[in-house]
N, C-alpha and C. Protein backbone atom coordinates (compact mmCIF):
# COMPACT_ATOMS: atom_id res chain seq x y z
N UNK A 1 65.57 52.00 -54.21
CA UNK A 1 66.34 50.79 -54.44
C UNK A 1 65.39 49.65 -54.80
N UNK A 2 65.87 48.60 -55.66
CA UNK A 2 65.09 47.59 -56.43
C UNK A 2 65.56 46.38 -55.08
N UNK A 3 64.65 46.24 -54.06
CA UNK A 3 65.47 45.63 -53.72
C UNK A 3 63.86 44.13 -52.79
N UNK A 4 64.13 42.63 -53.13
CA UNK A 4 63.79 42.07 -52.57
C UNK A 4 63.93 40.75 -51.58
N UNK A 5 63.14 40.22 -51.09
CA UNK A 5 63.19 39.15 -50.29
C UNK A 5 63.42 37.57 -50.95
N UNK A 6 64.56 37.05 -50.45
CA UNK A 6 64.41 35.34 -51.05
C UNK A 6 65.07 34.68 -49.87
N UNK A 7 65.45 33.52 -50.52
CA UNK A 7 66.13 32.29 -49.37
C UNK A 7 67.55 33.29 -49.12
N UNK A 8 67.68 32.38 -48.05
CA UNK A 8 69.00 33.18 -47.81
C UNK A 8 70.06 32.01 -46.89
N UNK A 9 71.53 31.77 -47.03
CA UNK A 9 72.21 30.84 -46.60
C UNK A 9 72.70 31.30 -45.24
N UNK A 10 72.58 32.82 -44.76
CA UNK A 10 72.95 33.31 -43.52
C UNK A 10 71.68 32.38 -42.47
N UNK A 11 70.01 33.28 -42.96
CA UNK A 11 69.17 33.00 -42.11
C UNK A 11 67.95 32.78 -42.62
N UNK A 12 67.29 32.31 -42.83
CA UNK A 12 66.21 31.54 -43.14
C UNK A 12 66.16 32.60 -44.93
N UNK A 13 65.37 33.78 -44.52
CA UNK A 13 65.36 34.55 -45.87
C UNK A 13 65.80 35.76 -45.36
N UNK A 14 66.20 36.78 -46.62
CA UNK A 14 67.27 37.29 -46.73
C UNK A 14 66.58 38.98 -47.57
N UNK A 15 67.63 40.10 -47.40
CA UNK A 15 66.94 41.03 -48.37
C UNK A 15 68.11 41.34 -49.89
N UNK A 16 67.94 41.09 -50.85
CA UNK A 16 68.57 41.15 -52.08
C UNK A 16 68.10 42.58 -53.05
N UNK A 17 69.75 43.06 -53.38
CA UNK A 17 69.11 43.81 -54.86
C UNK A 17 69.01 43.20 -55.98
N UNK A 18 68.07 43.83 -56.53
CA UNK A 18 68.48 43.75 -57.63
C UNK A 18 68.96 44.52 -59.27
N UNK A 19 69.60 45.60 -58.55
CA UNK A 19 70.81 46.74 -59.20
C UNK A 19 71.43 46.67 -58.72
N UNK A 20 72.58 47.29 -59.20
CA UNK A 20 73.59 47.53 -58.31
C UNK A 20 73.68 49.07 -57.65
N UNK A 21 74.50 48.92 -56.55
CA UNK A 21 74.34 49.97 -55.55
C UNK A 21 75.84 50.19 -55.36
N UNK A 22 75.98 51.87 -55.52
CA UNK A 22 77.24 52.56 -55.54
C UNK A 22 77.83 52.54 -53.65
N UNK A 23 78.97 52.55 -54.01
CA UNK A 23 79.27 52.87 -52.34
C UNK A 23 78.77 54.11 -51.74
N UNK A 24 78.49 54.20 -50.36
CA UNK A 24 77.55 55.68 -49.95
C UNK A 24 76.00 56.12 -50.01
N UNK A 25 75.69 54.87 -50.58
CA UNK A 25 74.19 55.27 -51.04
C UNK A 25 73.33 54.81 -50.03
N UNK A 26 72.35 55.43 -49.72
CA UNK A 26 70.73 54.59 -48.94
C UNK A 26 70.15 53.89 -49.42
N UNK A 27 70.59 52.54 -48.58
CA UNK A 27 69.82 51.28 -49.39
C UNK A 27 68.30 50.99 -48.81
N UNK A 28 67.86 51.74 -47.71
CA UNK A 28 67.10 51.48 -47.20
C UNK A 28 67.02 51.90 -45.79
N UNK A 29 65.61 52.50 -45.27
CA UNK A 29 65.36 52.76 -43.99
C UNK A 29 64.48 51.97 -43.29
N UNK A 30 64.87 51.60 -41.91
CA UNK A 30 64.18 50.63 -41.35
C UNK A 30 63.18 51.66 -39.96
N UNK A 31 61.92 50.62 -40.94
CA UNK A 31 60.46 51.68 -40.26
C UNK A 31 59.88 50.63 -39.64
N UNK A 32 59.01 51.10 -38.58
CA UNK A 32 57.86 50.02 -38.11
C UNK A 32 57.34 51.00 -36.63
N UNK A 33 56.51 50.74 -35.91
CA UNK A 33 55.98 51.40 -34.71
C UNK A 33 56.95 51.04 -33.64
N UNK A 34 57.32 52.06 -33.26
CA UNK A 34 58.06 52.56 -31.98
C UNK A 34 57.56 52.10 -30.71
N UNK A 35 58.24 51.13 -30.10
CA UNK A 35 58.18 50.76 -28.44
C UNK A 35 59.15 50.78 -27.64
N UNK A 36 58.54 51.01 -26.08
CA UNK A 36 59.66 51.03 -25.25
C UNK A 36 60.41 49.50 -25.20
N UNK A 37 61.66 49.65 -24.78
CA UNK A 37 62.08 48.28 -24.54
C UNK A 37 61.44 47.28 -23.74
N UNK A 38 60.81 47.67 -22.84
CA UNK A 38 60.15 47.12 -21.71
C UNK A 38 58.90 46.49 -22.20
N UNK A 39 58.21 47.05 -22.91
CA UNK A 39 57.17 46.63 -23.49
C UNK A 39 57.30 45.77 -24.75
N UNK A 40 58.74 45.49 -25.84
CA UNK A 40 58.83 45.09 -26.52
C UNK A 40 59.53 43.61 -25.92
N UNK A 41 59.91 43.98 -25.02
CA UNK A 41 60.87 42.68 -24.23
C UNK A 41 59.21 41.47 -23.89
N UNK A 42 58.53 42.28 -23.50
CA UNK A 42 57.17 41.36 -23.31
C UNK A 42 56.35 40.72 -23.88
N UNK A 43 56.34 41.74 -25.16
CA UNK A 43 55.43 41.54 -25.84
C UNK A 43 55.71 40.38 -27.03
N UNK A 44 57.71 40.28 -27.02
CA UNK A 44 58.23 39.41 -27.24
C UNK A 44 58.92 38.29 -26.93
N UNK A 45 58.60 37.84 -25.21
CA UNK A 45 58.98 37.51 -24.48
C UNK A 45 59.49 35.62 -24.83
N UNK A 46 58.43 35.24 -25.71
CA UNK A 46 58.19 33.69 -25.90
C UNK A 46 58.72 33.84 -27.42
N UNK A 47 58.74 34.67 -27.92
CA UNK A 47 59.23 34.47 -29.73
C UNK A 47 60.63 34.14 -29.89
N UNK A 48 60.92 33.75 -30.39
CA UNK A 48 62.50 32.99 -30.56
C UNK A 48 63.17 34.16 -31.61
N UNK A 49 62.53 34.32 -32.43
CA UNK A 49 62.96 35.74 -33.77
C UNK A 49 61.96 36.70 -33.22
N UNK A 50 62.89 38.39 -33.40
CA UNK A 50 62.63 39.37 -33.29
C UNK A 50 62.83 40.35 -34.72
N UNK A 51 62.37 41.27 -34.68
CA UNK A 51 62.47 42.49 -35.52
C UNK A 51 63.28 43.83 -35.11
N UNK A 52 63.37 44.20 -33.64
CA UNK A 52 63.87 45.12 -32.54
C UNK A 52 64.78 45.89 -33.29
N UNK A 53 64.83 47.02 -33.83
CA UNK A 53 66.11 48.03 -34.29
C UNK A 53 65.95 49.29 -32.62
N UNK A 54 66.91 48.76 -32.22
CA UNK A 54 67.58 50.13 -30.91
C UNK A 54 67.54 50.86 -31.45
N UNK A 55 67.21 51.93 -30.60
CA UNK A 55 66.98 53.59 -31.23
C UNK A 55 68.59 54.36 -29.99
N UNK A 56 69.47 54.92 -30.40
CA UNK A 56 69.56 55.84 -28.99
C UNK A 56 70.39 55.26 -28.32
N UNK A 57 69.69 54.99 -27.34
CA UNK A 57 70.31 54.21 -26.06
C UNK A 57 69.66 52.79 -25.73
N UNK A 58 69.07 52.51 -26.48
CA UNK A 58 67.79 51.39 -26.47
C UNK A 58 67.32 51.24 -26.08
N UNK A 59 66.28 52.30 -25.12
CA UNK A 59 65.65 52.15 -24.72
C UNK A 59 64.31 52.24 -25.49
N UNK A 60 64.00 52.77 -26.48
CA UNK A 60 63.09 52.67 -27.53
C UNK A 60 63.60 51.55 -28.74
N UNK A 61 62.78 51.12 -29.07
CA UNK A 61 62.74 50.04 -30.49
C UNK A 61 61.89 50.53 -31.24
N UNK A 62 62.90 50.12 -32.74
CA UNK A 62 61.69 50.02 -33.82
C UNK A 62 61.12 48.57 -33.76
N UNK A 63 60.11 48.51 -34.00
CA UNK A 63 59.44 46.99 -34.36
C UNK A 63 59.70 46.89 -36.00
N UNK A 64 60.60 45.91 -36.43
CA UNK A 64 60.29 46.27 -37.71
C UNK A 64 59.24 45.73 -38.62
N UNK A 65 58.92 46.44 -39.40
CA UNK A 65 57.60 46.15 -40.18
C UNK A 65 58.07 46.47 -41.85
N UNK A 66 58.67 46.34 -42.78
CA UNK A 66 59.93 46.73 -43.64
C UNK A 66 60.41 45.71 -44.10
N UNK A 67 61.29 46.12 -45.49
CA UNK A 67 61.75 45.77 -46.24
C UNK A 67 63.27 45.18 -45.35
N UNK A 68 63.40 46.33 -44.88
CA UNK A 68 64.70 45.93 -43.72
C UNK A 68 65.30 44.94 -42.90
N UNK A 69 63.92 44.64 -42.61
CA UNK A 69 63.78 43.67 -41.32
C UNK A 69 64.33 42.58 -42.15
N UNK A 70 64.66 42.54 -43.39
CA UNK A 70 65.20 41.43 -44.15
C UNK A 70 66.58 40.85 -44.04
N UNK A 71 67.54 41.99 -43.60
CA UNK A 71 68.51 42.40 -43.84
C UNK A 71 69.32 41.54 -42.82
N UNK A 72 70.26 40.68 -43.20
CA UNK A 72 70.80 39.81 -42.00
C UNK A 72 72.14 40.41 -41.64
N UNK A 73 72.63 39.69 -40.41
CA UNK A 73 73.84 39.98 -39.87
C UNK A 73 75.22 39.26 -40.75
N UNK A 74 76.32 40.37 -40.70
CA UNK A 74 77.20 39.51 -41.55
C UNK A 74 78.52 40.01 -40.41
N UNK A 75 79.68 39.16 -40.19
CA UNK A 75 80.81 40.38 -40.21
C UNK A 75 81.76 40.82 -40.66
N UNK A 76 81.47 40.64 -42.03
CA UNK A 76 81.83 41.11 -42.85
C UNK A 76 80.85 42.15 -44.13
N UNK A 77 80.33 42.76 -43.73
CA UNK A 77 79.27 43.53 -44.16
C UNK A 77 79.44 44.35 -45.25
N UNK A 78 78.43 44.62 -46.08
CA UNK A 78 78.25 45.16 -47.19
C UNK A 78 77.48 46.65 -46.94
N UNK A 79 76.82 46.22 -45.90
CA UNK A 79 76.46 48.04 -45.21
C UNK A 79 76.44 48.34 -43.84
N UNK A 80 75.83 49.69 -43.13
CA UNK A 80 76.07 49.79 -42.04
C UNK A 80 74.82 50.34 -41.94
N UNK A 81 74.43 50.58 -40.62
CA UNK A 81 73.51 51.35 -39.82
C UNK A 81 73.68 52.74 -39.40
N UNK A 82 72.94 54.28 -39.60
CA UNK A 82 73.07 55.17 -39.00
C UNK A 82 71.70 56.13 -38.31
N UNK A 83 71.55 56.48 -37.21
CA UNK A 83 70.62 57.11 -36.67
C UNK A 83 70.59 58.45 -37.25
N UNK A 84 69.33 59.13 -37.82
CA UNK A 84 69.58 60.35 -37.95
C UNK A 84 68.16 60.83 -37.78
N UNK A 85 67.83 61.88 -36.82
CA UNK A 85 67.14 62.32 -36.32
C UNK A 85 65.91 61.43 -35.84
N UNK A 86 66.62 60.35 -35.20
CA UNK A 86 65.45 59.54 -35.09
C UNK A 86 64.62 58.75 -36.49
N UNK A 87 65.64 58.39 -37.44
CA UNK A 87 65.35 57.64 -38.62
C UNK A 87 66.44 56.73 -38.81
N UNK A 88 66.39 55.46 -38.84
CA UNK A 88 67.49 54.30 -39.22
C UNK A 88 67.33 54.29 -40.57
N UNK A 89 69.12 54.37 -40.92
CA UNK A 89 69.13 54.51 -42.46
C UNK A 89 69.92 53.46 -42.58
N UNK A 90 70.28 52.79 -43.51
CA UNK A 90 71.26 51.64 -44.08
C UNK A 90 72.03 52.14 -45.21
N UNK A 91 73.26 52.17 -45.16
CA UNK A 91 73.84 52.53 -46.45
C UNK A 91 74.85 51.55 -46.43
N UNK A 92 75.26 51.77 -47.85
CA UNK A 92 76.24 50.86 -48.41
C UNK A 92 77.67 51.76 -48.11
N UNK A 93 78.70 50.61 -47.85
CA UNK A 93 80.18 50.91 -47.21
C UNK A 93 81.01 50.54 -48.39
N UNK A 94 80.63 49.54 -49.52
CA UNK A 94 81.44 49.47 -50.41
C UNK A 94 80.08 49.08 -51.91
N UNK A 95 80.76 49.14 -52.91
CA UNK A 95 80.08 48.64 -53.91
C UNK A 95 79.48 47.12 -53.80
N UNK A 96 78.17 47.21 -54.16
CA UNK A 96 77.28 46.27 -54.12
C UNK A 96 76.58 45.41 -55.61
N UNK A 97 76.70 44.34 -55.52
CA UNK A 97 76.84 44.17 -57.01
C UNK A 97 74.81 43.69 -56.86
N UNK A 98 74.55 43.76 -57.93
CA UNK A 98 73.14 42.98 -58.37
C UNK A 98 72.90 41.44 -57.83
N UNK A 99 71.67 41.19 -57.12
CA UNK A 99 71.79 39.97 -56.50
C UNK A 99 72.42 39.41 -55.60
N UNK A 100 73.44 40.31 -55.24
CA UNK A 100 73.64 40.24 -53.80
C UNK A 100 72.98 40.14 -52.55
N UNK A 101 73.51 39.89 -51.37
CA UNK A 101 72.51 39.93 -50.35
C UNK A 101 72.78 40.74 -49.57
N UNK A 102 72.36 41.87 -48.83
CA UNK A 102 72.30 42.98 -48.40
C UNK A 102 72.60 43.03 -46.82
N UNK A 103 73.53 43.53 -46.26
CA UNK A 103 73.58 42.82 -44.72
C UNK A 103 74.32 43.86 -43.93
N UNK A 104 74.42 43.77 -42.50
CA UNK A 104 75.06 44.86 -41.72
C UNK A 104 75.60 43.89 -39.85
N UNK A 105 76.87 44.71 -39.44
CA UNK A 105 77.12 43.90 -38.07
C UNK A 105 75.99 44.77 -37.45
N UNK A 106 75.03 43.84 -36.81
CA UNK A 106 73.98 43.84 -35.76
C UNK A 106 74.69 44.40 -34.44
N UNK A 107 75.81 44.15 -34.10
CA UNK A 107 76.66 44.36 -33.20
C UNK A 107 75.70 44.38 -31.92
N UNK A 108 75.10 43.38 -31.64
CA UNK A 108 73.96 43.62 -30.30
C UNK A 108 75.32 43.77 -29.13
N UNK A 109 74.17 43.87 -28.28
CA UNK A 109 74.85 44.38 -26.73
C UNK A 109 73.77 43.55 -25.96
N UNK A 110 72.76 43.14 -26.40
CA UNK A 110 71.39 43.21 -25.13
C UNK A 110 71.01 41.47 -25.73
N UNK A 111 71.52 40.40 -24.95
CA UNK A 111 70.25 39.47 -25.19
C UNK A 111 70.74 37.41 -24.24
N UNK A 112 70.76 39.16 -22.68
CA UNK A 112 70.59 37.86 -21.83
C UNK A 112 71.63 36.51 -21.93
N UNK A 113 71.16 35.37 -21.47
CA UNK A 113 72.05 34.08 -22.20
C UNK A 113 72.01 33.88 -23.48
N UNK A 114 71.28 34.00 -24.40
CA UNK A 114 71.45 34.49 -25.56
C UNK A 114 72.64 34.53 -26.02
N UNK A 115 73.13 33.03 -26.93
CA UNK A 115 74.68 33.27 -27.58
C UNK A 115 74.59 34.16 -28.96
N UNK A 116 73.64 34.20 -29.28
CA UNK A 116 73.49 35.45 -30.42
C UNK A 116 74.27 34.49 -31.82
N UNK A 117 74.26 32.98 -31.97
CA UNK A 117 75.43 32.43 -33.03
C UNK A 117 75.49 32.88 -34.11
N UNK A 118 76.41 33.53 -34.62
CA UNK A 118 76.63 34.21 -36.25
C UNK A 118 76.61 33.51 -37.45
N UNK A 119 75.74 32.91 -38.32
CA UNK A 119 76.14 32.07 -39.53
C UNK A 119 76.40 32.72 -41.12
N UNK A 120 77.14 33.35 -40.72
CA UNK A 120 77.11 34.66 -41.88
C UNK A 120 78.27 33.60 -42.44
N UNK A 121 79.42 32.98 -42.08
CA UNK A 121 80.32 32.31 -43.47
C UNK A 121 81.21 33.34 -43.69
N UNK A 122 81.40 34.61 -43.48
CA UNK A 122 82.58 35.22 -43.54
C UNK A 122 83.91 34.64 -43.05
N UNK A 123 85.19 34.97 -43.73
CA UNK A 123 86.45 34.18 -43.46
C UNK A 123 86.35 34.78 -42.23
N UNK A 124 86.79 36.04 -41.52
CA UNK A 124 87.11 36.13 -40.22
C UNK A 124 85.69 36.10 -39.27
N UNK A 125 84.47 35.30 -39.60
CA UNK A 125 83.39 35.42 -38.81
C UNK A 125 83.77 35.33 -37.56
N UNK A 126 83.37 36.38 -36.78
CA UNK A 126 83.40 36.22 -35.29
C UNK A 126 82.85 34.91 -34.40
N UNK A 127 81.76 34.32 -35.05
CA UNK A 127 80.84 33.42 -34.61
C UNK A 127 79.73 33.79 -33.65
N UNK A 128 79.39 34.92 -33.40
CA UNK A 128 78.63 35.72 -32.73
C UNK A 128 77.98 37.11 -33.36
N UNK A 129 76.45 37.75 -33.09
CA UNK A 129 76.21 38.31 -33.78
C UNK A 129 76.43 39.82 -33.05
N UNK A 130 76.81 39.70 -31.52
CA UNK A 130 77.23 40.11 -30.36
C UNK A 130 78.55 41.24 -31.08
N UNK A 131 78.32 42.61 -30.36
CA UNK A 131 79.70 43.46 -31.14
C UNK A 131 80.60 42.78 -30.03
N UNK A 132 81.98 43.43 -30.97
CA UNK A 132 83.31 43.23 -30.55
C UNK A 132 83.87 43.56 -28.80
N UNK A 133 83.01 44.44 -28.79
CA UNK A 133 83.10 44.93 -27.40
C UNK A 133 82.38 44.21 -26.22
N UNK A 134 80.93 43.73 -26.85
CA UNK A 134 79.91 43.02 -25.83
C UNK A 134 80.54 41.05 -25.63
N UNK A 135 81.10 41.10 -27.03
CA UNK A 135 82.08 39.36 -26.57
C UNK A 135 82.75 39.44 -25.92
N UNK A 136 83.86 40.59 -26.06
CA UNK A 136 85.08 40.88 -25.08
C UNK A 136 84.42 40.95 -23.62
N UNK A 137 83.22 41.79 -23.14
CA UNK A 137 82.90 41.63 -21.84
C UNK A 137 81.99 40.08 -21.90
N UNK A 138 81.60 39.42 -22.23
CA UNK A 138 80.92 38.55 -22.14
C UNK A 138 82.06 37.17 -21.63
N UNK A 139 82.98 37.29 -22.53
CA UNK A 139 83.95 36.26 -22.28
C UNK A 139 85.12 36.93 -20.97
N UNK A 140 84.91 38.18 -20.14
CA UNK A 140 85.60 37.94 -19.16
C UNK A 140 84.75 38.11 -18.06
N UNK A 141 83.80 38.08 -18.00
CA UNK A 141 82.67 37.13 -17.48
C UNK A 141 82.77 35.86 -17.40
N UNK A 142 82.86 35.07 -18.21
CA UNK A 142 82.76 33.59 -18.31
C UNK A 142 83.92 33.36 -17.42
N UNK A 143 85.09 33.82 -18.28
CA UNK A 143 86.75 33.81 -17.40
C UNK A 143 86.39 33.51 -15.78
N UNK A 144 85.51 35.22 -15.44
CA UNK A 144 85.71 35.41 -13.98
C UNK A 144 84.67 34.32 -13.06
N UNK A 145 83.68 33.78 -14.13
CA UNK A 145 82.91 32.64 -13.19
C UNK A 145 83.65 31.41 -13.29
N UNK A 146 84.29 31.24 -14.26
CA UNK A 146 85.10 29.60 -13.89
C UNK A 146 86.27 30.33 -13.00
N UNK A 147 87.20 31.50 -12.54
CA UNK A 147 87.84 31.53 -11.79
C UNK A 147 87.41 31.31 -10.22
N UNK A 148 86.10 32.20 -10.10
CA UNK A 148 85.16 31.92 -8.84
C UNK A 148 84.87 30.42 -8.73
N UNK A 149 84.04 29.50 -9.64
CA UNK A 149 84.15 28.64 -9.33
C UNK A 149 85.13 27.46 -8.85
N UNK A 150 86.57 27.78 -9.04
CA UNK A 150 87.36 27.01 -8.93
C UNK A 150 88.24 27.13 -7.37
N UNK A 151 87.39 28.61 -6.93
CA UNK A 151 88.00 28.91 -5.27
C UNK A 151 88.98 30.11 -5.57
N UNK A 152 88.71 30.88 -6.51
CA UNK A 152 90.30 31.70 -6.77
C UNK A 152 89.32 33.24 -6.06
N UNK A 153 90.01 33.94 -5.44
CA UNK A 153 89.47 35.15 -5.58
C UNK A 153 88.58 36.00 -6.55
N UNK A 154 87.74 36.75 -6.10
CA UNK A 154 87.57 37.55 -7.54
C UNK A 154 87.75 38.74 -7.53
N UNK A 155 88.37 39.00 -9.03
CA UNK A 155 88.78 40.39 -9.31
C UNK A 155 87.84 41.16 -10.09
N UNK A 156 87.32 42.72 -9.58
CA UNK A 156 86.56 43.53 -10.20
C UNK A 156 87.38 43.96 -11.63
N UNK A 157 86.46 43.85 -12.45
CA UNK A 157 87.02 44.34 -13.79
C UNK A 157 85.65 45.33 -14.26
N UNK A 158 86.50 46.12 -14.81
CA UNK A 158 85.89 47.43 -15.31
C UNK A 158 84.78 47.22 -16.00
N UNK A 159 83.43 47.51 -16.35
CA UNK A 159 82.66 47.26 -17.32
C UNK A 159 82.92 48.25 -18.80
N UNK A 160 83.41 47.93 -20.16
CA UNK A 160 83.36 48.50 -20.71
C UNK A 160 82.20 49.66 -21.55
N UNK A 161 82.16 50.60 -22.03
CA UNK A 161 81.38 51.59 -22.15
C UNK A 161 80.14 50.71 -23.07
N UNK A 162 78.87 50.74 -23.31
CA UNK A 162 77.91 50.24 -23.82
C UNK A 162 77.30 50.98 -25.02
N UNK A 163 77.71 50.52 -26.27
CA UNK A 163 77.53 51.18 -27.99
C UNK A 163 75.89 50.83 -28.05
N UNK A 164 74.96 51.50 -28.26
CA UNK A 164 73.68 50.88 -28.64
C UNK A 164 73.64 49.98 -29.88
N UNK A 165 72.89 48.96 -29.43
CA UNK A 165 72.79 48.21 -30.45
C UNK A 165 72.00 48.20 -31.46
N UNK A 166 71.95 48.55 -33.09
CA UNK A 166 70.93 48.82 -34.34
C UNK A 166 69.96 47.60 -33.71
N UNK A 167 70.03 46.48 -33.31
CA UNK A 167 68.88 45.61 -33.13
C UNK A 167 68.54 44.57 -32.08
N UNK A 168 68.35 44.71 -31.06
CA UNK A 168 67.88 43.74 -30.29
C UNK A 168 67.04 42.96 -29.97
C-alpha cells in the first residue's frame, strides 16, 4: 500500500493513502518490539501519547514503531483491526478512496482516569475513544459513585466481559 504520514484534523498527524484501496484488503500491519504490559505501563508512565497495540488479552503490547502507529481513532471507521497468529493486520471494511485518512475504533478498555476524548468528527461520534462496552461500564460506575455519595445504598452490578483492546 502507497500509503503516508501528514497533518491530520482527528490528531495531531495522521496515516493517508495514496491509491485507492478495495474493501477487504491489508492496508497495513502494525510492527514494533513486543512488551509486557507491566513494563510498557512504566516505561510509559510520564508520556501523555503512546504507541501500545494489545496483543491477546493485553497483557503483551506492541510498541509501535510503523507506518501504523499513524493510524487514528475514528467511530466511524474506514478499517478494522485483526490478530492473526500473533500479527496485527489492518484491513479495510469498506472502499477507501485516495487521500483519505486511514483509521480504526481503538475501542480501548485499559486507561485508568483517562477520558480517552474522541475527536474523530463523525456524525454519531461517541466522544470517547473507549469501546462501547468499556463506556457502558465506566458510566455505571460514575452512576454508582454519585448514588453512594448521596447516602443511597449500593448495588453490585455485574462487570461486563472484557474485549482486548488493539491499543492501549
Amino acid at each position: 500500500m502507497a500509503l503516508i504520514i501528514r497533518s491530520s484534523a482527528i490528531h495531531a498527524a495522521g496515516c493517508y493513502t495514496t491509491a485507492p484501496i478495495a474493501k477487504g484488503r491489508h492496508v497495513a500491519e502494525y510492527t514494533g518490539p513486543r512488551l509486557r504490559k507491566a513494563e510498557a505501563d512504566k516505561a510509559y508512565e510520564t508520556s501523555p501519547i503512546t504507541y501500545l497495540f494489545g496483543l491477546g488479552t493485553g497483557e503483551i503490547v506492541i510498541d509501535g514503531h510503523c507506518t501504523s502507529m499513524f493510524i487514528n481513532h475514528s467511530c466511524d471507521p474506514n478499517c478494522e483491526t485483526s490478530e492473526v497468529r500473533g500479527r496485527v493486520w489492518i484491513k479495510s471494511i469498506r472502499p477507501i478512496a485516495a487521500g483519505e485518512e486511514i483509521t480504526y475504533d481503538y475501542c480501548l478498555y485499559d486507561g485508568g482516569d483517562d477520558e480517552a476524548v474522541c475527536n474523530c468528527g463523525a456524525k454519531k461520534c461517541r466522544g470517547t475513544m473507549y469501546s462501547k462496552e468499556e463506556s457502558r461500564r465506566r458510566m455505571r460506575a460514575k452512576e454508582k459513585a454519585a448514588l453512594n455519595g448521596a447516602g443511597k445504598p449500593e448495588t453490585k452490578t455485574p462487570e461486563p466481559k472484557r474485549q482486548p483492546s488493539p491499543r492501549v
